[in-house]
Protein backbone atom coordinates (compact mmCIF):
# COMPACT_ATOMS: atom_id res chain seq x y z
CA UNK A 1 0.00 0.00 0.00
CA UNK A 2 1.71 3.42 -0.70
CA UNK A 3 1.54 6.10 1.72
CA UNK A 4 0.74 9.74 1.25
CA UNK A 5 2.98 12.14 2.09
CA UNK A 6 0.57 15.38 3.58
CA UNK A 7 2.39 18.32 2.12
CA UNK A 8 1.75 20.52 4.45
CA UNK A 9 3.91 18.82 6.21
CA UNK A 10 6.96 19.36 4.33
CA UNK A 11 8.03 22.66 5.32
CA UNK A 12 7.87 23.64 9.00
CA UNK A 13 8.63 27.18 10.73
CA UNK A 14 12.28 26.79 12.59
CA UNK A 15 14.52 28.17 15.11
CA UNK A 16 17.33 28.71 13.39
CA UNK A 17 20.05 30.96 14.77
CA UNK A 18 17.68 33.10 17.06
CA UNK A 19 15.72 33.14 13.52
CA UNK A 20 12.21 31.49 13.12
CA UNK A 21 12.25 30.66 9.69
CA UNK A 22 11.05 28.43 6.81
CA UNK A 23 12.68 25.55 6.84
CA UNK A 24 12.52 21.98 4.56
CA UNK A 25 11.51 19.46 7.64
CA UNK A 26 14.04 17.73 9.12
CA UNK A 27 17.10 18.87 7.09
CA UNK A 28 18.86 22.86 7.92
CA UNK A 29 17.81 23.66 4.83
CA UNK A 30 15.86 27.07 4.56
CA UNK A 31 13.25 27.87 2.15
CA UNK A 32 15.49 31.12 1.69
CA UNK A 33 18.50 28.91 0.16
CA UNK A 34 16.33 27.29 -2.29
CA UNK A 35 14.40 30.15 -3.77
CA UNK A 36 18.10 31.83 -4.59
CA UNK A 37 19.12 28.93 -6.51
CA UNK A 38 15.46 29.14 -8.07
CA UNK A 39 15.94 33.05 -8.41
CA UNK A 40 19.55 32.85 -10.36
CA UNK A 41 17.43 30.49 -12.93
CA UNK A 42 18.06 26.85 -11.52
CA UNK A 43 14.48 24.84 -11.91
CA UNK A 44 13.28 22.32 -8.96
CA UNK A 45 14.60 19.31 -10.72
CA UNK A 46 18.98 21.17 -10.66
CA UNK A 47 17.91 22.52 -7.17
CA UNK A 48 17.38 18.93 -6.42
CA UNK A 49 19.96 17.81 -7.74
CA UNK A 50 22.66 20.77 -6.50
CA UNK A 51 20.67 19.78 -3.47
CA UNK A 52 21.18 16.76 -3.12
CA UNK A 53 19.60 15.67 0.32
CA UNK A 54 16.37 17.10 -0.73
CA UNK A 55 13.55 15.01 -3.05
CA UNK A 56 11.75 17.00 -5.64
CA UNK A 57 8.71 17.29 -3.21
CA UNK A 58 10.25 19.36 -0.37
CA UNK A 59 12.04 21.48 -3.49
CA UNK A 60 8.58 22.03 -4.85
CA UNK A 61 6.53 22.69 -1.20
CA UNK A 62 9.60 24.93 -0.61
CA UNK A 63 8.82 26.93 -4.01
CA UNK A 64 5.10 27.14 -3.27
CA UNK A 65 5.73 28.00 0.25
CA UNK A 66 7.81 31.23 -1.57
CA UNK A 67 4.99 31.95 -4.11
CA UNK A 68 2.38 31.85 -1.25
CA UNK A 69 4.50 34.00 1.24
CA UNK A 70 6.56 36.25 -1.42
CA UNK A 71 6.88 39.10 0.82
CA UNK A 72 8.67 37.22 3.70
CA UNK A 73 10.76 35.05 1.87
CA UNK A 74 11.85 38.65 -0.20
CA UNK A 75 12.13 40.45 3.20
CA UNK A 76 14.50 37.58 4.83
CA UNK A 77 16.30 37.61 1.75
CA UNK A 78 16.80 41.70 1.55
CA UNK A 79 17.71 41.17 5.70
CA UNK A 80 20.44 38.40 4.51
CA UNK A 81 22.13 40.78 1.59
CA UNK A 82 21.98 43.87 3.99
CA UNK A 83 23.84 41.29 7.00
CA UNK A 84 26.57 40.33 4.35
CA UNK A 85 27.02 43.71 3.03
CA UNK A 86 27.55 45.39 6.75
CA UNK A 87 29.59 42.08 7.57
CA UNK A 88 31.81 43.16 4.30
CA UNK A 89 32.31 46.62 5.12
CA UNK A 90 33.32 45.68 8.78
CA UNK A 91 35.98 43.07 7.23
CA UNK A 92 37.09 45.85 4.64
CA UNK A 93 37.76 48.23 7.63
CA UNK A 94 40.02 46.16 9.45
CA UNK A 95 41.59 44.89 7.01
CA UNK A 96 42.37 48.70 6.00
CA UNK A 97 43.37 49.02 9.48
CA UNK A 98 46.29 46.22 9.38
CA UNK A 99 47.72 46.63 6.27
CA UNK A 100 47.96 50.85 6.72
């Protein structure tokens, strides 16, 4: 008998980092990481693959869960970029600092 897999089930709301985020169940895999791949042009079957932990099911539920919560996913991705970019800056200080 084959077993149905609820898909609501597939992507789950996760502490991660002092973060709750989207997350692929069971794996520290964030929505987040999969809708860049998807974003730079990858489709669910290369982000499975690139992926390689993940089935095509929990790449897809991760997709939908973007298209159905767009301005989240967009905000913890603008959050992300504006973390590296201060992060860079920082680095690009000190590093003026030692080699002056």
């Amino acid at each position: 008998m084959l077993t149905a897999i609820d898909i609501g089930t597939l992507v789950t709301r996760t502490n991660d980092k002092g973060n709750i985020r989207p997350m692929i169940t069971g794996t520290k895999t964030s929505v987040s990481r999969i809708v860049v791949l998807y974003k730079q042009g990858a489709d669910a079957v290369e982000i499975s693959r690139r992926i390689s932990h993940l089935n095509l099911a929990q790449v897809y539920a991760a997709l939908a869960y973007y298209h159905a919560n767009r301005d989240e996913i967009e905000t913890e991705l603008a959050e992300s970029d504006a973390e590296y970019w201060r992060l860079a800056e920082l680095h690009s200080s000190k590093a003026e600092l030692i080699y002056k």
